[in-house]
Protein backbone atom coordinates (compact mmCIF):
# COMPACT_ATOMS: atom_id res chain seq x y z
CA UNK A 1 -97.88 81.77 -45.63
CA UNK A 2 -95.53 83.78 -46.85
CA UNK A 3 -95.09 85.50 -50.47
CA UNK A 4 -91.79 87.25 -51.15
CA UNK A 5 -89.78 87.75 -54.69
CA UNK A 6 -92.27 85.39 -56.57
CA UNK A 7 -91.89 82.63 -54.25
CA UNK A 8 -94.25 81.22 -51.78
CA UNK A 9 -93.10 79.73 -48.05
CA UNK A 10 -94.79 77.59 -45.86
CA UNK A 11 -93.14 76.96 -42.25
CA UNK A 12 -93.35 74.77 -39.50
CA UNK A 13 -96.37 72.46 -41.48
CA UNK A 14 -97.19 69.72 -39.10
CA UNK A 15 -96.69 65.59 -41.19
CA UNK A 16 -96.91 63.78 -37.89
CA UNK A 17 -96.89 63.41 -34.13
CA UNK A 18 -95.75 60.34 -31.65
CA UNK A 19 -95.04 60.43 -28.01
CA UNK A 20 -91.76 59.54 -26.49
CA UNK A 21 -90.21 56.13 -28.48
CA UNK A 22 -93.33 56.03 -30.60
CA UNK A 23 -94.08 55.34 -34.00
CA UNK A 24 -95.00 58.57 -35.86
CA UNK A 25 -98.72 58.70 -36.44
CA UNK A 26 -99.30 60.95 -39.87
CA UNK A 27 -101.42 64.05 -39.57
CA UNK A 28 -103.83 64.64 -41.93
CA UNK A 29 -102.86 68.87 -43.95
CA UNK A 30 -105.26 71.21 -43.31
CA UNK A 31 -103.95 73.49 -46.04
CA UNK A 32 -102.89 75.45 -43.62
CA UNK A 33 -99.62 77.72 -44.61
CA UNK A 34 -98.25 78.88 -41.41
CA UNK A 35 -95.35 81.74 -41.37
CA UNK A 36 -93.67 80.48 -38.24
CA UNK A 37 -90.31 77.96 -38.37
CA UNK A 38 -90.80 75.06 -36.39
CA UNK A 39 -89.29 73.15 -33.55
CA UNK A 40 -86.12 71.46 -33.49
CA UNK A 41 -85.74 68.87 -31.92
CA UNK A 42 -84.39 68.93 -28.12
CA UNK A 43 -80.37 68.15 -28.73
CA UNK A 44 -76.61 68.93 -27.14
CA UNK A 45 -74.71 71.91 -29.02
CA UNK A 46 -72.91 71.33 -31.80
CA UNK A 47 -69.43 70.08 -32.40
CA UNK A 48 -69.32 71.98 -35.44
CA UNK A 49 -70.46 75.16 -34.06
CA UNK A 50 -67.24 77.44 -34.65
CA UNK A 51 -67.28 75.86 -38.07
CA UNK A 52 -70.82 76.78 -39.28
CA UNK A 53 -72.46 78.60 -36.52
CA UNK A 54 -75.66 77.91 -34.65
CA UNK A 55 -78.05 75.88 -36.64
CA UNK A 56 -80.44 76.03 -34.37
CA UNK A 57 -80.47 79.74 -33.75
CA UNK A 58 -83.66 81.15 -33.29
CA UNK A 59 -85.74 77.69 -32.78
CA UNK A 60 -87.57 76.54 -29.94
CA UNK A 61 -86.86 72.68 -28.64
CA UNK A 62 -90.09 70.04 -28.69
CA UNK A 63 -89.67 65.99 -28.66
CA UNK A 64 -92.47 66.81 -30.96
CA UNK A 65 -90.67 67.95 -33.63
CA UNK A 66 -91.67 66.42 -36.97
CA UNK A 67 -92.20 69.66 -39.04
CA UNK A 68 -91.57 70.67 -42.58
CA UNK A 69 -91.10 73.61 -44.30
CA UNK A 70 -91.71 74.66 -48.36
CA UNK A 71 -90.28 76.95 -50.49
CA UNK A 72 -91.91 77.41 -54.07
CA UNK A 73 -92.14 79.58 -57.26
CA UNK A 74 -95.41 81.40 -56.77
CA UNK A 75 -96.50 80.09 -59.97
CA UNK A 76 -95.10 76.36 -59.91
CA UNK A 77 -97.03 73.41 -61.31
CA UNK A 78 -96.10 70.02 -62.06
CA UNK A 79 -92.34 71.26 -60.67
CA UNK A 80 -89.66 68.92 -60.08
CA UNK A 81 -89.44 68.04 -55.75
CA UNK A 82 -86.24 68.37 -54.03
CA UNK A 83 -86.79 67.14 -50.24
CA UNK A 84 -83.69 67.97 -47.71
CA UNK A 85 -82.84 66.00 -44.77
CA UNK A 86 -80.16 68.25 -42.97
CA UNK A 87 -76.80 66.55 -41.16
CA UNK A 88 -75.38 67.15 -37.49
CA UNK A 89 -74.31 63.05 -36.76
CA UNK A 90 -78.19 62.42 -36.16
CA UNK A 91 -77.75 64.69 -32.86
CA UNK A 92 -77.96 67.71 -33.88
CA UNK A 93 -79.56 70.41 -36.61
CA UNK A 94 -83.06 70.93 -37.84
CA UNK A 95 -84.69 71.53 -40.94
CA UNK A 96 -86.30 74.83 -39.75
CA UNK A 97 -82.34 76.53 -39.13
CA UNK A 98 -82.28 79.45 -41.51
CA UNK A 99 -79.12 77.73 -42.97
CA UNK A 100 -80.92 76.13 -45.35
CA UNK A 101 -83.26 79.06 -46.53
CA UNK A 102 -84.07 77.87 -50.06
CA UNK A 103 -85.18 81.06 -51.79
CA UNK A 104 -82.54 80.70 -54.48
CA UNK A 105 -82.57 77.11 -54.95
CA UNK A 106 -86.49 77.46 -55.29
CA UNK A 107 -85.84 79.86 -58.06
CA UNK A 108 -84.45 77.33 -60.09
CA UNK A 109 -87.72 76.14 -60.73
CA UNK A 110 -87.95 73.63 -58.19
CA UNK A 111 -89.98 73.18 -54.99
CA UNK A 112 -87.89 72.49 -51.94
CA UNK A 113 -89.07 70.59 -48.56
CA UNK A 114 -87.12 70.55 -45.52
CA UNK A 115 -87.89 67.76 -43.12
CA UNK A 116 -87.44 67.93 -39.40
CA UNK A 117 -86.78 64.51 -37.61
CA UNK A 118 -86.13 63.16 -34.09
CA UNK A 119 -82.67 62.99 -33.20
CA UNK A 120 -80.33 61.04 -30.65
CA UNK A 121 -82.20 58.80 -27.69
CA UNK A 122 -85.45 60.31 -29.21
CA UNK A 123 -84.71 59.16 -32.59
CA UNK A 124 -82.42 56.22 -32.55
CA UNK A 125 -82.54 54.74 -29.56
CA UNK A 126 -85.47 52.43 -30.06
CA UNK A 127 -86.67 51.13 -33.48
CA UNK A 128 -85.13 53.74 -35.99
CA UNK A 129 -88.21 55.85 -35.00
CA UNK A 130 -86.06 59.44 -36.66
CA UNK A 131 -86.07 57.37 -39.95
CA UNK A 132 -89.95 56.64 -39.45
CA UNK A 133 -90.35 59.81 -39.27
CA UNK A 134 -88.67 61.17 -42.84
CA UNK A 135 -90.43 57.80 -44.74
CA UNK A 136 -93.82 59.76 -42.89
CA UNK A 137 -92.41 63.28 -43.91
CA UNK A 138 -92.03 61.78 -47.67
CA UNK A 139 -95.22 59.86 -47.40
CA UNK A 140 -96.87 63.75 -46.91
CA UNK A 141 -95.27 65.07 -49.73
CA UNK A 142 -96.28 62.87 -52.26
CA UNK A 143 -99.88 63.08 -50.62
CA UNK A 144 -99.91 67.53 -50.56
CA UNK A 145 -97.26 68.59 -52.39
CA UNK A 146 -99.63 69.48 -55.56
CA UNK A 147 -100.84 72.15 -53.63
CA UNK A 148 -97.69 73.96 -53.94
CA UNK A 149 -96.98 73.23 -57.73
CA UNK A 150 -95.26 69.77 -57.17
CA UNK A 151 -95.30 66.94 -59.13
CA UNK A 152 -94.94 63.99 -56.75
CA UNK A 153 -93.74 61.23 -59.62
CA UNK A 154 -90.67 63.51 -59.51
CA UNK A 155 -89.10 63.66 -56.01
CA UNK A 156 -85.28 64.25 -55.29
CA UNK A 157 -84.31 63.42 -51.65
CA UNK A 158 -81.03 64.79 -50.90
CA UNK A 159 -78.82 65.50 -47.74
CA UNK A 160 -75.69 65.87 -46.62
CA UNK A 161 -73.55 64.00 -43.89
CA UNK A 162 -76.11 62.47 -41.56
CA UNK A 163 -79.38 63.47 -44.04
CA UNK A 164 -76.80 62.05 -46.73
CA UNK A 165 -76.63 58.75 -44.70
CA UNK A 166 -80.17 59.38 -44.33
CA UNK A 167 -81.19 59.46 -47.76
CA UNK A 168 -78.77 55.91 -48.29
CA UNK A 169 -80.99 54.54 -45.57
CA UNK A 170 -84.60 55.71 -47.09
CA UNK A 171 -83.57 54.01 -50.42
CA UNK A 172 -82.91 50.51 -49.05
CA UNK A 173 -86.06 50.95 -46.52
CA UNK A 174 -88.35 52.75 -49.15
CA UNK A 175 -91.03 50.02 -51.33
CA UNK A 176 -93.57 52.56 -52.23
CA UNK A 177 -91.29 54.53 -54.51
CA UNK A 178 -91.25 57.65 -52.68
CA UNK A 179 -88.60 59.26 -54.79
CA UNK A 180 -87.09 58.64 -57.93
CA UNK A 181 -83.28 60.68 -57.80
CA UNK A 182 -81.33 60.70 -55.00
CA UNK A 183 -78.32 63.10 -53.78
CA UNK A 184 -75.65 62.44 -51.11
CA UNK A 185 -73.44 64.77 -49.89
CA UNK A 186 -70.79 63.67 -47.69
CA UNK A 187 -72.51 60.90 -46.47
CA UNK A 188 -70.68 59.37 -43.27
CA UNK A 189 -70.56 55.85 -45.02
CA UNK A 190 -67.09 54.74 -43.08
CA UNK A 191 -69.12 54.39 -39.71
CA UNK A 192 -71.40 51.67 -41.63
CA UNK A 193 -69.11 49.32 -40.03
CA UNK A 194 -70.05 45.63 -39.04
CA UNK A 195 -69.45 46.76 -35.62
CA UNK A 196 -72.63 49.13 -35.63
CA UNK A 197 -75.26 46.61 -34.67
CA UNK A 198 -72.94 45.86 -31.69
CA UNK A 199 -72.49 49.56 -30.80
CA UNK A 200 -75.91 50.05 -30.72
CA UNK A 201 -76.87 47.14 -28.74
CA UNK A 202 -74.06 48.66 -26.18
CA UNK A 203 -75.76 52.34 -26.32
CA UNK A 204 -79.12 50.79 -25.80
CA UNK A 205 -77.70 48.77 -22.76
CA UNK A 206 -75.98 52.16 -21.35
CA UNK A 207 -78.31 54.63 -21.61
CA UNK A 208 -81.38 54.05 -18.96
CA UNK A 209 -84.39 56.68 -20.43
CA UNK A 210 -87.87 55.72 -20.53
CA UNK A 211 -90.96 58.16 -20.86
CA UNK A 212 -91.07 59.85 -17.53
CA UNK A 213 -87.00 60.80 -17.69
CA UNK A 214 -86.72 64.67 -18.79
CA UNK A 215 -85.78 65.99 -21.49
CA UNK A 216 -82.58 67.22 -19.78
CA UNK A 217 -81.79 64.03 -18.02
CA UNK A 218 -82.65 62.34 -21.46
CA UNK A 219 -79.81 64.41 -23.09
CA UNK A 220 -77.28 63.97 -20.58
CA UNK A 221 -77.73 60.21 -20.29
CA UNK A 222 -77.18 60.72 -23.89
CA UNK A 223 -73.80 62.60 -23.50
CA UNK A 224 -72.32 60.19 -20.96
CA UNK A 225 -72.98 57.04 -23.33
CA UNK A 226 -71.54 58.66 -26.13
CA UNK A 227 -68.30 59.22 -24.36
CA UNK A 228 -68.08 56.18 -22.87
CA UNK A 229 -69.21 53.60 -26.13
CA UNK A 230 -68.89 55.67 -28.59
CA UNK A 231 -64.41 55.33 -28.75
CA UNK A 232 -64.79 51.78 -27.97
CA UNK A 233 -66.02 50.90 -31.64
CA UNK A 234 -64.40 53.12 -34.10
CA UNK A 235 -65.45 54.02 -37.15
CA UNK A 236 -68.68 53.59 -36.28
CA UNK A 237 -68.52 55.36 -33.03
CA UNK A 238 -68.03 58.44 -34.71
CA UNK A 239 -71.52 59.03 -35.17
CA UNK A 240 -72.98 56.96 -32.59
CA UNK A 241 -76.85 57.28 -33.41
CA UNK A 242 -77.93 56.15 -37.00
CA UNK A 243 -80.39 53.92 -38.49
CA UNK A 244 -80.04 50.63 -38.00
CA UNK A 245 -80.37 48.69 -40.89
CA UNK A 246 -80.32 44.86 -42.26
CA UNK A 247 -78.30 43.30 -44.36
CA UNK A 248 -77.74 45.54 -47.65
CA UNK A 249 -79.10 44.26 -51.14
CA UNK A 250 -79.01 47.45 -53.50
CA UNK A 251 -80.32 46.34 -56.67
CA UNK A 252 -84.58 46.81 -55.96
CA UNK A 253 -82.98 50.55 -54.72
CA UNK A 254 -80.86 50.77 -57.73
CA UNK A 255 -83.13 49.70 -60.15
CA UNK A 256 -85.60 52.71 -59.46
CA UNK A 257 -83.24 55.68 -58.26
CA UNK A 258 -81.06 57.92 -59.95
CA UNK A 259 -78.05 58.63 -58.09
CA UNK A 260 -75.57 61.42 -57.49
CA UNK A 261 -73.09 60.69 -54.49
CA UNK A 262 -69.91 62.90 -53.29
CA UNK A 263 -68.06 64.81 -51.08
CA UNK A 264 -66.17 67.53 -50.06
CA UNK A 265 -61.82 67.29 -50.62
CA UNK A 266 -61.25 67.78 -46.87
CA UNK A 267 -64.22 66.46 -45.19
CA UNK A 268 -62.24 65.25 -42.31
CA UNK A 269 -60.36 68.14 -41.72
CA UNK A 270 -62.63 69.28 -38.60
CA UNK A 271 -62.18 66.11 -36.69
CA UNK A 272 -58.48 65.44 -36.26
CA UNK A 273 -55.67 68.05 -35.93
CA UNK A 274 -53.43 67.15 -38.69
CA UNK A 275 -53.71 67.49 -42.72
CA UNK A 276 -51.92 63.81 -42.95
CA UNK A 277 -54.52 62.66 -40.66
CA UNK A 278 -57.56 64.59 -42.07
CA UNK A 279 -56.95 62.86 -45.64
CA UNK A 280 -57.08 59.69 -43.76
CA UNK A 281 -59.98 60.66 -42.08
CA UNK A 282 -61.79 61.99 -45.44
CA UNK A 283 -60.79 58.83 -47.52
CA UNK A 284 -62.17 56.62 -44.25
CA UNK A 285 -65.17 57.61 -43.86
CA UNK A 286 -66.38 59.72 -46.59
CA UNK A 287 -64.64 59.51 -50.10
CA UNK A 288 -64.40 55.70 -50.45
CA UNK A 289 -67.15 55.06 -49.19
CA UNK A 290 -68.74 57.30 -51.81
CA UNK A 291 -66.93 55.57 -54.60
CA UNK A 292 -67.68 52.20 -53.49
CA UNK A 293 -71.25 52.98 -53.41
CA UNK A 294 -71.16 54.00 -56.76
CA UNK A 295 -69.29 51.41 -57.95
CA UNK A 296 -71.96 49.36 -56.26
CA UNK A 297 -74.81 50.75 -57.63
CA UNK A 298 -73.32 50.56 -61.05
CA UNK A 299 -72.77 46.64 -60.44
CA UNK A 300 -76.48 46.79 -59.51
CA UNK A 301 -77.28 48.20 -63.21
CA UNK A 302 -78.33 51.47 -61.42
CA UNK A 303 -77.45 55.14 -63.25
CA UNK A 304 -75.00 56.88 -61.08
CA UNK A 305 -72.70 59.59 -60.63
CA UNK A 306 -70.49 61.53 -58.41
CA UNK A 307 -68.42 64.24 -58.00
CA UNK A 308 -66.11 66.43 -55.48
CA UNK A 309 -66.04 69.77 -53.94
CA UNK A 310 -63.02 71.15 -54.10
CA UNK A 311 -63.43 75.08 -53.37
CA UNK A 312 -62.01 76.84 -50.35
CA UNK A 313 -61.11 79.90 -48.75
CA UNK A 314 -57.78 81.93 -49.05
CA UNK A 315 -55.48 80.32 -46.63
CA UNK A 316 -58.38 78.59 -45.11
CA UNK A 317 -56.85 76.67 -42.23
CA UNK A 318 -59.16 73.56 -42.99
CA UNK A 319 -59.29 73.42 -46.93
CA UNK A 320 -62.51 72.44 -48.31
CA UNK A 321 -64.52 71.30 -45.14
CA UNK A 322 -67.14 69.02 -44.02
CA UNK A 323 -69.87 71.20 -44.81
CA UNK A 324 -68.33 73.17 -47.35
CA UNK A 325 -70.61 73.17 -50.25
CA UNK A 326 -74.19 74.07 -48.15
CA UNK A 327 -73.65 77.95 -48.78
CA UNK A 328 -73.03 77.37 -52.41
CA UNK A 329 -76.68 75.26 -52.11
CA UNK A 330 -78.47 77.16 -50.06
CA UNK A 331 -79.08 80.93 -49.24
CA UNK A 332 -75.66 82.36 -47.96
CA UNK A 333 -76.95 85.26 -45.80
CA UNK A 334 -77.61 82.28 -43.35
CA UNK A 335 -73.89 81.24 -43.17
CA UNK A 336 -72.65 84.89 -42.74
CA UNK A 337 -69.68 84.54 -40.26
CA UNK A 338 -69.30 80.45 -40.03
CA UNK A 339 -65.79 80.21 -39.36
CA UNK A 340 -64.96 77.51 -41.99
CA UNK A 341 -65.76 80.50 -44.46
CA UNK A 342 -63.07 82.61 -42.76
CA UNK A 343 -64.62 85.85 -43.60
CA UNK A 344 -64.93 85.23 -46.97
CA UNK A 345 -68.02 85.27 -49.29
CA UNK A 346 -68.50 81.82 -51.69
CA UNK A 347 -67.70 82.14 -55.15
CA UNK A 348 -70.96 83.61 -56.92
CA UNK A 349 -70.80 81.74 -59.97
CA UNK A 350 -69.87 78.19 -58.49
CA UNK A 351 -72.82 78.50 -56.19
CA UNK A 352 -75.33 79.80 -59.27
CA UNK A 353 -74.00 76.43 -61.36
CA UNK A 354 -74.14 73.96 -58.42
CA UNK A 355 -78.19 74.84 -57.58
CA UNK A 356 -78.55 74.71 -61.78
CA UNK A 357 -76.89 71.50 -61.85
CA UNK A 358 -78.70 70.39 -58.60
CA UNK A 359 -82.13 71.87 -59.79
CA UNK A 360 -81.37 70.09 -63.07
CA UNK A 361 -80.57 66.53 -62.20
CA UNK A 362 -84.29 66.53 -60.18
CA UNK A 363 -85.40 67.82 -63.25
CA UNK A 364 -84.13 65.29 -65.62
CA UNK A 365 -81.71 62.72 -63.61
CA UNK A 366 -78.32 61.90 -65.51
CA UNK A 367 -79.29 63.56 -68.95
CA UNK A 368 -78.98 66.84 -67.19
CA UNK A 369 -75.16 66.42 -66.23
CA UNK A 370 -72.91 67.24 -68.20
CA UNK A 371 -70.43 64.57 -67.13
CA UNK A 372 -70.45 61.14 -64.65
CA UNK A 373 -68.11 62.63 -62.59
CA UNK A 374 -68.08 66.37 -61.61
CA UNK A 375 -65.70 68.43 -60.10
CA UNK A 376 -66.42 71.72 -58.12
CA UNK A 377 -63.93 74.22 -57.69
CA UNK A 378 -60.11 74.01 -57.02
């Protein structure tokens, strides 16, 4: 465990293990507080690595890889939850990267979890096992997180791009109220397609790993499916690995979560080489789909709200990114030199009112926003 400017840190705690395309099987805490970061899970590099640098920096690889880690005011009790489920198209990224140290978001007077999750074939291939594991990681929180000054009838989950679509996911799939707000940033919502279920069914067929195949054979059967399938089924194909899910009926999800849903102004700047074909790109797959959710989930009687991200860099080749917002969110010492920054610092006092505003809606849902739809920066 470690203490350190009033807060208390917990790394690499243990919710679960499973074998190879099993079901998690919860672990029991020990109390244990251990100092060390976790494993991430075994994964390609990143596409997004000369935009935000190496999330995995620093981490050792292990199949076995459902960790979490828990940043906390020293003297918390009966604090509000905020659990993270970090992006990187289900493929990459883990919980444990030092991108999402939490030390000032903690200090907000919240307690922060960071889940680690299977990713890719080891995840998604078979049985939305990576989204087993995060309803397990949850399922630990409400059961331990007391012990850190948590109060587990208040939970936020929140992500962003893949943990955004993640956090969509756990509230459809989630009947034992697990959490009660919900934020999702730049959630990948285009690629929920009717043509998933199909692309899936193709990546299943293509990819030929069962539990003897290495870890490195695993990954590049992985690669080669992806290149092949993956263009055949656009949107969808642009994040290849996801959960599976049936067919969508928000109002029991509605009716018990409060909701905050958005993105960044150029989210799709990163993945085509134009600015007429990045708004396309950002409106495709991110910003409608964030605005018909809400619209959704207001049909459904549900309390939502959203907002956009609108700050960049000086003359900032790709605007306001995909992934924009995290150093505002998290620590920034871990984003020092991500190119999508380009050399600059972020603003000081956007960042201090996003975590307040972040910190405040798991506090006290809507009533602590101070309108239905929030804009940040520009």
């Amino acid at each position: 465990m470690l203490i350190n400017d009033g807060l208390v840190r917990a790394r690499g705690v243990r919710y679960a293990t499973a074998s190879r395309f099993a079901k998690p099987e919860p672990l029991a805490w020990d109390g244990a507080r251990p100092s060390e970061r976790g494993p991430a899970c075994p994964q390609p590099p990143s596409a997004l690595a000369a935009l935000v640098g190496n999330s995995v920096e620093g981490l050792s690889f292990d199949e076995r890889c459902q960790v979490l880690s828990v940043t906390a005011p020293a003297d918390a009790s009966g604090l509000p939850v905020m659990v993270w489920f970090h992006g990187g198209a289900y493929v990459t990224g883990s919980g444990e990267s030092t991108k999402y140290e939490a030390s000032l978001l903690a200090s907000e007077g919240v307690v922060v979890v960071s889940v680690s999750y299977r990713l890719g074939v080891f995840g998604y291939l078979r049985d939305n096992l990576g989204l087993l594991d995060q309803l397990t990681a949850l399922r630990w929180v409400r059961d331990n997180i007391t012990a850190f000054g948590g109060d587990p009838a208040n939970v936020t989950a929140f992500g962003q791009s893949a943990g955004g679509d993640s956090v969509y996911a756990l509230m459809l799939v989630d009947t034992e109220n697990l959490f009660h707000r919900a934020i999702l940033q730049s959630a990948p919502l285009g690629t929920r397609s009717p043509e998933r279920a199909e692309m899936t069914a193709a990546l299943r067929s293509s990819i030929s790993v069962d539990e003897s195949t290495s870890v490195e054979d695993a990954l590049a059967a992985q690669t080669a499916a992806v290149t092949e399938v993956g263009p055949k089924f656009p949107p969808s194909g642009g994040m290849p690995f996801a959960p599976v899910l049936d067919d969508v009926d928000l109002t029991a999800a509605a009716s018990r979560v409060e909701l905050l849903v958005g993105h960044t102004a150029d989210d799709g700047s990163p993945y085509v080489p134009s600015r007429e074909h990045w708004e396309a790109v950002t409106e495709l797959i991110f910003a409608g789909g964030a605005r018909e959710l809400a619209r959704d989930w207001a049909a459904a009687c549900g309390q939502v709200a959203t907002y956009t991200f609108r700050w960049a860099p000086a003359d900032a080749p790709l605007g306001s990114c995909h992934c924009m917002e995290l150093p505002f969110l998290f620590d920034p010492d871990g984003w020092r030199g991500a190119g999508m920054l380009a050399g600059q610092e972020p603003d000081p006092v956007l960042a201090g009112t996003m975590r307040s505003l972040w910190a405040g809606f798991a506090r006290n849902g809507m009533d602590a926003l101070p309108s239905r739809s929030l804009e940040f920066g520009g």
